[in-house]
Structure formats: structure tokens, C-alpha cells
C-alpha atoms as a PDB file:
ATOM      1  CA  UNK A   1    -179.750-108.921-100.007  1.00  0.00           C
ATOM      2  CA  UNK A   2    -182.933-107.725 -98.626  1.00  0.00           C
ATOM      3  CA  UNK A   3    -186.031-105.608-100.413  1.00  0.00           C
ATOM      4  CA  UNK A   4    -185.498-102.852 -98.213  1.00  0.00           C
ATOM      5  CA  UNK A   5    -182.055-102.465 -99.495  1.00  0.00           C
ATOM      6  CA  UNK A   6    -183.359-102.615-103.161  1.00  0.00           C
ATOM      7  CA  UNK A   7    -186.518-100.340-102.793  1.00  0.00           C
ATOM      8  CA  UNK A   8    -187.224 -96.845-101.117  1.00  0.00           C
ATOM      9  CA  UNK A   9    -190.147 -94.902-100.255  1.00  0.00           C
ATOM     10  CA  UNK A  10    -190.551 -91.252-100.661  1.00  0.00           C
ATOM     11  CA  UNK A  11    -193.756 -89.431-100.626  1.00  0.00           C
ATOM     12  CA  UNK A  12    -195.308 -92.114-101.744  1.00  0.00           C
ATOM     13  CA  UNK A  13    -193.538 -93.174-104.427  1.00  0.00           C
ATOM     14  CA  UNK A  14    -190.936 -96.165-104.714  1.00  0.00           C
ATOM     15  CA  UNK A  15    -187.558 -95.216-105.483  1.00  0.00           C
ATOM     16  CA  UNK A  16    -185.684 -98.214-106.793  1.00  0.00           C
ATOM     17  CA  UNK A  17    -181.903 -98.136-105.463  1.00  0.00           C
ATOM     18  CA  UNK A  18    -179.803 -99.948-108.196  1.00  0.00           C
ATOM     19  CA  UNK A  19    -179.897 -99.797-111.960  1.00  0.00           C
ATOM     20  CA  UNK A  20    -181.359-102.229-114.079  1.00  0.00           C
ATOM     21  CA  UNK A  21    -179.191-104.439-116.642  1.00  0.00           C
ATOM     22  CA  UNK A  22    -180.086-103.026-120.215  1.00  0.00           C
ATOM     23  CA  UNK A  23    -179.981-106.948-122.018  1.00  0.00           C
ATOM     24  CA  UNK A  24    -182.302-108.241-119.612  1.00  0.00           C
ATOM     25  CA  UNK A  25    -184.631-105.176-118.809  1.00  0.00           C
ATOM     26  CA  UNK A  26    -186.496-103.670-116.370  1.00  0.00           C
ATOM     27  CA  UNK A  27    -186.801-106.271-112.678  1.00  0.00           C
ATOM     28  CA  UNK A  28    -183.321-107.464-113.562  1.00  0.00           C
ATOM     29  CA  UNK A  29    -181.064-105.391-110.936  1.00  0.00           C
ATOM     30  CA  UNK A  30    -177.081-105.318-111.563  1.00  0.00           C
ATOM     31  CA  UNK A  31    -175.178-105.862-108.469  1.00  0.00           C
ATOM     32  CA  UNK A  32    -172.824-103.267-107.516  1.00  0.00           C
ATOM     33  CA  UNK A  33    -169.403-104.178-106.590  1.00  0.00           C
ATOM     34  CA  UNK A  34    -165.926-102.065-105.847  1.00  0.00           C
ATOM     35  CA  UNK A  35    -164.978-101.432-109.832  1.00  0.00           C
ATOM     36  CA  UNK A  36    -167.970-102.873-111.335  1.00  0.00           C
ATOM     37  CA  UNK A  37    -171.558-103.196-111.751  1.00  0.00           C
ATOM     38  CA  UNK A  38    -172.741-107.101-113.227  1.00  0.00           C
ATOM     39  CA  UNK A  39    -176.176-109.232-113.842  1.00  0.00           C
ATOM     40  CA  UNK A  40    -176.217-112.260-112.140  1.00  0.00           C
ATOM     41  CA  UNK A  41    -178.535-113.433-115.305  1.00  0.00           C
ATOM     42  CA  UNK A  42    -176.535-112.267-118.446  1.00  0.00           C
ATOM     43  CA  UNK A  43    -173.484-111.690-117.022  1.00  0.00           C
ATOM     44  CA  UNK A  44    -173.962-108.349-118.720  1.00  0.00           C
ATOM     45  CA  UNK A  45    -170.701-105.810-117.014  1.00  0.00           C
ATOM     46  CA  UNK A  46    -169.715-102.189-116.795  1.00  0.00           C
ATOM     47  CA  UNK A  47    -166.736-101.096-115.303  1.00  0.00           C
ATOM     48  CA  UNK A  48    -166.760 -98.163-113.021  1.00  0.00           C
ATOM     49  CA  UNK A  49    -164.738 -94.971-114.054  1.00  0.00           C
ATOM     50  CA  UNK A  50    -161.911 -94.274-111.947  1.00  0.00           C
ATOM     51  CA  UNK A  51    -161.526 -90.649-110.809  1.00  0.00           C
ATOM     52  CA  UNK A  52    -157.898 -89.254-111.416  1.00  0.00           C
ATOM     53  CA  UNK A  53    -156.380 -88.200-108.198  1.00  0.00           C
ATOM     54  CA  UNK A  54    -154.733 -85.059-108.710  1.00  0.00           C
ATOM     55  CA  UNK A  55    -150.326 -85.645-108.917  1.00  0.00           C
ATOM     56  CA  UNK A  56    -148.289 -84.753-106.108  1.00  0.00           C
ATOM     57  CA  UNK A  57    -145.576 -82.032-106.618  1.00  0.00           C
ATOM     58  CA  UNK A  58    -142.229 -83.594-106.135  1.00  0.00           C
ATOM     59  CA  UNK A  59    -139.835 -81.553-104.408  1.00  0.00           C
ATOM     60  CA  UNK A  60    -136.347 -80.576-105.903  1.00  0.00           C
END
């Protein structure tokens, strides 16, 4: 992964892209993946919510 993935620049402020891991502190980046978010240091993980689609109506 590349810095300019990581960081963005707005009005002259940096805008950092991903969330830190709260064991290891701020620098420490989690990676995001499909249902999760991890640290690559700690191992620290959250698991994503997953959004309830709404039910189909079933036809009688």
C-alpha cells in the first residue's frame, strides 16, 4: 500500500484515510478488509456491522 492511499490533502491540511488501532495508538493504521478492520501489530479486530437487507414479500 502506498502513502497516497493512506494520507489526503485538503486545504492544507492532511486528512488521514483509515482509522487507527486503539491498543497500539495513534501511527498504527488497521487494515480494512470485506467484514473486518485488523492491526497487523496487535492483531487487535473489529468486525464490520452488516446492514439488514429489507425481506422479500413472498407471494401466495
Amino acid at each position: 500500500m502506498m502513502k497516497r492511499e493512506i494520507y489526503k490533502v485538503e486545504n492544507d491540511k492532511l486528512i488521514r484515510q483509515r482509522r487507527f488501532c486503539p491498543k497500539c495508538g495513534p501511527g498504527v493504521f488497521l487494515a480494512e478488509h470485506e467484514d473486518r478492520y485488523t492491526c497487523g501489530k496487535c492483531g487487535y479486530t473489529e468486525f464490520k456491522k452488516k446492514e439488514k437487507s429489507p425481506e422479500k414479500k413472498q407471494k401466495q
